[in-house]
Structure formats: C-alpha cells, structure tokens
N, C-alpha and C. Protein backbone atom coordinates (compact mmCIF):
# COMPACT_ATOMS: atom_id res chain seq x y z
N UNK A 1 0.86 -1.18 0.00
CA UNK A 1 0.00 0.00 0.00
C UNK A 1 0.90 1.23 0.00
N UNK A 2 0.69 2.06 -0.78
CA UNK A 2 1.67 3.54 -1.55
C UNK A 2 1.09 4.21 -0.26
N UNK A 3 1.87 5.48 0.38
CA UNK A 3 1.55 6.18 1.01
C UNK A 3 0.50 7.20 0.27
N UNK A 4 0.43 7.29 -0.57
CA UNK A 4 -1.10 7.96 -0.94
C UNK A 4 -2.00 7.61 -0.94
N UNK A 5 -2.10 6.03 -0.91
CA UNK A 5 -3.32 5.15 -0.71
C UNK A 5 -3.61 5.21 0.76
N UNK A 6 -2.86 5.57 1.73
CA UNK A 6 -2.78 5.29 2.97
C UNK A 6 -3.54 6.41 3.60
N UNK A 7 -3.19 7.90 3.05
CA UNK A 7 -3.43 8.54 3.59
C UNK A 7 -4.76 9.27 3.09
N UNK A 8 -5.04 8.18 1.67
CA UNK A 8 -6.58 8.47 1.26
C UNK A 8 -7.19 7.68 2.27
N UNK A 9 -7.18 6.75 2.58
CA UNK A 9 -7.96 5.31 3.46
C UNK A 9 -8.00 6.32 4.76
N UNK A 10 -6.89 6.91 5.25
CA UNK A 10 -6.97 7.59 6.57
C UNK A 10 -8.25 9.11 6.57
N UNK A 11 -8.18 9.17 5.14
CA UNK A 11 -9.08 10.53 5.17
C UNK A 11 -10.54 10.07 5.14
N UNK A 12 -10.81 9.04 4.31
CA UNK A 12 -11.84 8.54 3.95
C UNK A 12 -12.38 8.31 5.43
N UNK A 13 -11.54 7.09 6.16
CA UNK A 13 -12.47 6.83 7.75
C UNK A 13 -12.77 8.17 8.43
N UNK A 14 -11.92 9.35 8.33
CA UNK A 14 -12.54 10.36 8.84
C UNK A 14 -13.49 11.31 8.56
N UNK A 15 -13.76 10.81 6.97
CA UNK A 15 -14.83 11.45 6.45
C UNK A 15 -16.53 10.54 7.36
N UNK A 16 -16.06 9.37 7.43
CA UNK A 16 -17.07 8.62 7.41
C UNK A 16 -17.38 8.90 9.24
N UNK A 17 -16.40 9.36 10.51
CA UNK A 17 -16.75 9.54 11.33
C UNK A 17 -17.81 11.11 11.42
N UNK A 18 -17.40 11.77 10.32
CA UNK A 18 -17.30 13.31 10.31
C UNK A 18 -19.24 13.30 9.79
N UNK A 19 -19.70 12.26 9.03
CA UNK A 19 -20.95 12.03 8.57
C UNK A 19 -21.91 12.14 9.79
N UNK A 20 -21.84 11.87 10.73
CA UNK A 20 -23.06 11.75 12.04
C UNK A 20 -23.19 13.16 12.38
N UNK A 21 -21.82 14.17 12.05
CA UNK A 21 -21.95 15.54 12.95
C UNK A 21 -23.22 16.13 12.39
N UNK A 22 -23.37 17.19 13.04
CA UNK A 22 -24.68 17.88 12.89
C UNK A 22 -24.02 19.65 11.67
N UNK A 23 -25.08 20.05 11.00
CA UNK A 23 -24.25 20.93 9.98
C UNK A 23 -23.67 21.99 10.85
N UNK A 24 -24.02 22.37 11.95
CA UNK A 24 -22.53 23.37 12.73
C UNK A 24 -21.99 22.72 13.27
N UNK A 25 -21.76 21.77 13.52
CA UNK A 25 -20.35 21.21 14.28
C UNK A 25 -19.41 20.70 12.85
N UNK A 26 -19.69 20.70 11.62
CA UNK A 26 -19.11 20.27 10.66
C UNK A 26 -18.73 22.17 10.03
N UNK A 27 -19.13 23.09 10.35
CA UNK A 27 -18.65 23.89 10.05
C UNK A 27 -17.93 24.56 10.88
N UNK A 28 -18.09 24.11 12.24
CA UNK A 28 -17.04 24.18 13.53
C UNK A 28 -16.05 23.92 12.93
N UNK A 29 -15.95 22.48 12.91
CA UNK A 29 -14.63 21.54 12.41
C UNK A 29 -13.97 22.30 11.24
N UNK A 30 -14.33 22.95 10.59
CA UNK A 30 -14.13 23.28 9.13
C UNK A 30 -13.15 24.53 9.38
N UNK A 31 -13.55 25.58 10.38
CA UNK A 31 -13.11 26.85 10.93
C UNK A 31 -11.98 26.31 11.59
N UNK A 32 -11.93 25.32 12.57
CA UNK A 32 -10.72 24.89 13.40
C UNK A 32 -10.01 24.30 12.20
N UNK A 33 -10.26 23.49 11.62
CA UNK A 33 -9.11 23.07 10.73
C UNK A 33 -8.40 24.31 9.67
N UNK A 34 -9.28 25.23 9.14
CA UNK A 34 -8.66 26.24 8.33
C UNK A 34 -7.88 27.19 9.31
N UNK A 35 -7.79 27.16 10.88
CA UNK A 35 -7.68 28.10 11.60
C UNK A 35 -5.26 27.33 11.75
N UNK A 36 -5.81 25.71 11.56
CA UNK A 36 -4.62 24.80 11.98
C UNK A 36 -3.72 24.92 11.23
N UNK A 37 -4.48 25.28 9.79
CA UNK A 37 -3.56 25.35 8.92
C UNK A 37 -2.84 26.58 8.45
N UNK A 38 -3.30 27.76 8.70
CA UNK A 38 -3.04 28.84 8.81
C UNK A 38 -1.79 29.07 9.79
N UNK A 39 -2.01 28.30 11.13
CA UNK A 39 -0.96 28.51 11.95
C UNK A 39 -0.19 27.37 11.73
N UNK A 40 -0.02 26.70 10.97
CA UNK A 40 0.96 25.89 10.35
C UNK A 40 2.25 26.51 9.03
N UNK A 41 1.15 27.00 8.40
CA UNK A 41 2.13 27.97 7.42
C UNK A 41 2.74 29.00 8.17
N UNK A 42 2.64 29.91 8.89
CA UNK A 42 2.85 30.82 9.44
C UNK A 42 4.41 30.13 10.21
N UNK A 43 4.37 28.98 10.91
CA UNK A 43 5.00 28.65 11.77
C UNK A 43 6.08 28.14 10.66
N UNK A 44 5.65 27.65 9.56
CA UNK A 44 6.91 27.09 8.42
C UNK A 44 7.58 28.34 8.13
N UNK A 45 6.36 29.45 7.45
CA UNK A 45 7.47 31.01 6.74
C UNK A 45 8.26 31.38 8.03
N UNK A 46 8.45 31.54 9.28
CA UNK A 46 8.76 31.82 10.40
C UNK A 46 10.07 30.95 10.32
N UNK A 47 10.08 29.54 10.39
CA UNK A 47 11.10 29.12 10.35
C UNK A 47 12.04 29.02 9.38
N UNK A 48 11.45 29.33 8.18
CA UNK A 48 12.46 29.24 7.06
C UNK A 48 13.06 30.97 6.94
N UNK A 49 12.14 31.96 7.38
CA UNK A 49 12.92 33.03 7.50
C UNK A 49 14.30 33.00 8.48
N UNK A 50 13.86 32.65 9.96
CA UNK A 50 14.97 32.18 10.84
C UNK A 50 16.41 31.64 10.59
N UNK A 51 15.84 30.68 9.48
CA UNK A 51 17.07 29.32 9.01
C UNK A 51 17.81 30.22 7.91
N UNK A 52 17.12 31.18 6.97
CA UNK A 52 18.04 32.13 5.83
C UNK A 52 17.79 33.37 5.79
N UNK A 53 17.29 33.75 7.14
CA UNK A 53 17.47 35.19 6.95
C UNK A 53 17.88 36.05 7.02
N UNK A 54 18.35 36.77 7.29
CA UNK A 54 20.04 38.19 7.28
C UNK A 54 20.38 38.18 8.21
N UNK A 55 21.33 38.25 8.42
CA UNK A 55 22.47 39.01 9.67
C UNK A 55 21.86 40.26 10.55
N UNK A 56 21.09 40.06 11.49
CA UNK A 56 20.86 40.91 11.98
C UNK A 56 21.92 41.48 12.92
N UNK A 57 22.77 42.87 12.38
CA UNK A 57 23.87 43.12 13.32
C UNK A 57 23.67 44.96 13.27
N UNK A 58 23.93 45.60 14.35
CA UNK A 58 24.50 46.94 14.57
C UNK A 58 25.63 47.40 13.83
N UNK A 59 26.60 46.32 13.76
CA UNK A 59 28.29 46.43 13.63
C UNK A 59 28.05 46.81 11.70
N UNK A 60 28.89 47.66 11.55
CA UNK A 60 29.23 47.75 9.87
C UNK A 60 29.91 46.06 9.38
N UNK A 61 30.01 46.59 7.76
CA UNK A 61 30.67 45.39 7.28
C UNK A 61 31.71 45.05 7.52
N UNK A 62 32.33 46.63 7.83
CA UNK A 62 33.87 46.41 8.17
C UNK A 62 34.27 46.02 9.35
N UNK A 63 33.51 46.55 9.96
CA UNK A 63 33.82 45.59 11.99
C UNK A 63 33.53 43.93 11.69
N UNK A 64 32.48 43.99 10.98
CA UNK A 64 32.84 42.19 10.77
C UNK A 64 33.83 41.68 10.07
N UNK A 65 33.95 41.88 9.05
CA UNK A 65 35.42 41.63 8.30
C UNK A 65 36.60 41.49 9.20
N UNK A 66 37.02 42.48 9.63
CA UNK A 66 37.50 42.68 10.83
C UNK A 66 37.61 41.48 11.66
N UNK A 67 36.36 41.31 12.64
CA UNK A 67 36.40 40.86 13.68
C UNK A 67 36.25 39.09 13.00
N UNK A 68 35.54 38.49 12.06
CA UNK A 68 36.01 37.60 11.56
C UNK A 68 37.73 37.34 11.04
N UNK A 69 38.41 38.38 11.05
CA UNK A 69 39.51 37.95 10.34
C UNK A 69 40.76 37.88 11.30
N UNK A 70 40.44 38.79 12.77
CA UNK A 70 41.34 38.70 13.81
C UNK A 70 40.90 37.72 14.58
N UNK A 71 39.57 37.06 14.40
CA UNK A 71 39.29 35.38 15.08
C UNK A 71 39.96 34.24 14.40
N UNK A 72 40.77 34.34 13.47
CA UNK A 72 41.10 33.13 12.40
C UNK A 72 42.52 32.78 13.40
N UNK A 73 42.18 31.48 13.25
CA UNK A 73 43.53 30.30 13.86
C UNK A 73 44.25 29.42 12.85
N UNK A 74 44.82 30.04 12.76
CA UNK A 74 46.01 28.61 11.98
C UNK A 74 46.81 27.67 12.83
N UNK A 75 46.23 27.04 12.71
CA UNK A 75 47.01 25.42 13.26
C UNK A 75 47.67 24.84 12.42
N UNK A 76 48.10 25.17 11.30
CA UNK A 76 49.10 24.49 10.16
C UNK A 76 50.46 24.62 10.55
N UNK A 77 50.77 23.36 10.83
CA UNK A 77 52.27 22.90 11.14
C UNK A 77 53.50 22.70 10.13
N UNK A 78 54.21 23.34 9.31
CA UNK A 78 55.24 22.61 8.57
C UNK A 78 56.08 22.32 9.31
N UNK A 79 56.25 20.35 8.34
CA UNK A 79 57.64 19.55 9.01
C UNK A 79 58.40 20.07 8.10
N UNK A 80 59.68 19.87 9.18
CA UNK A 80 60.88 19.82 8.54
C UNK A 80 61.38 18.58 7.53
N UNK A 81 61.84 18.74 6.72
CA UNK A 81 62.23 17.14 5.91
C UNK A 81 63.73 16.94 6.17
C-alpha cells in the first residue's frame, strides 16, 4: 500500500466519522481546521525566514570583516624534511 493510498484510506475513515456531525459542528470543524492550517504555514514562513534570513547586526561590514579575520587560527604545522 503507496503512502497515498494510505493517507486516502486515513481521510476517507474520517470522512465517514465526520458524517453523524450535525451541519454546525461540521462547520465548527471546518473553521478549526482552516484556523490549523493557517498557523501551520505561518509557523513554516517563520522558520524558514529564521534558518536564511540576514544578519541581523549593529556592527558595519567592516567591523565584521574585521572581527572575523582577527578570530582566524592557523594550526598548520610545517615539518621539517
């Protein structure tokens, strides 16, 4: 069974529990779910801004340049032959 079959079969039984509700509690349901998904996207653009979004700094370019370039360590050893 393909995961699309799976997750039709999973929608389907919940269609079939969702059949007894009464027509406002099915438009309840309808508001909470559009309400879930809304704060689902929100919470994805949020994180993908987080994960690539700018440098938030005070400091110019040049204090970073700078201060990245007086943090650099060389640990490179030449042997003697």
């Amino acid at each position: 069974m393909s995961l699309l079959e799976l997750n039709t079969t999973i929608v389907d039984g919940y269609v079939g529990l969702l059949n007894n509700l009464s027509t406002a509690n099915k438009l309840d349901l309808i508001s909470k779910l559009s309400s879930s998904v809304k704060i689902d996207l929100a919470k994805r653009k949020s994180f993908i801004k987080k994960a690539f979004g700018a440098l938030d700094s005070k400091k110019t370019a040049e204090e970073i340049i700078d201060e990245i370039k007086s943090s650099r360590v060389s640990t490179r050893k030449i042997e003697l032959f």
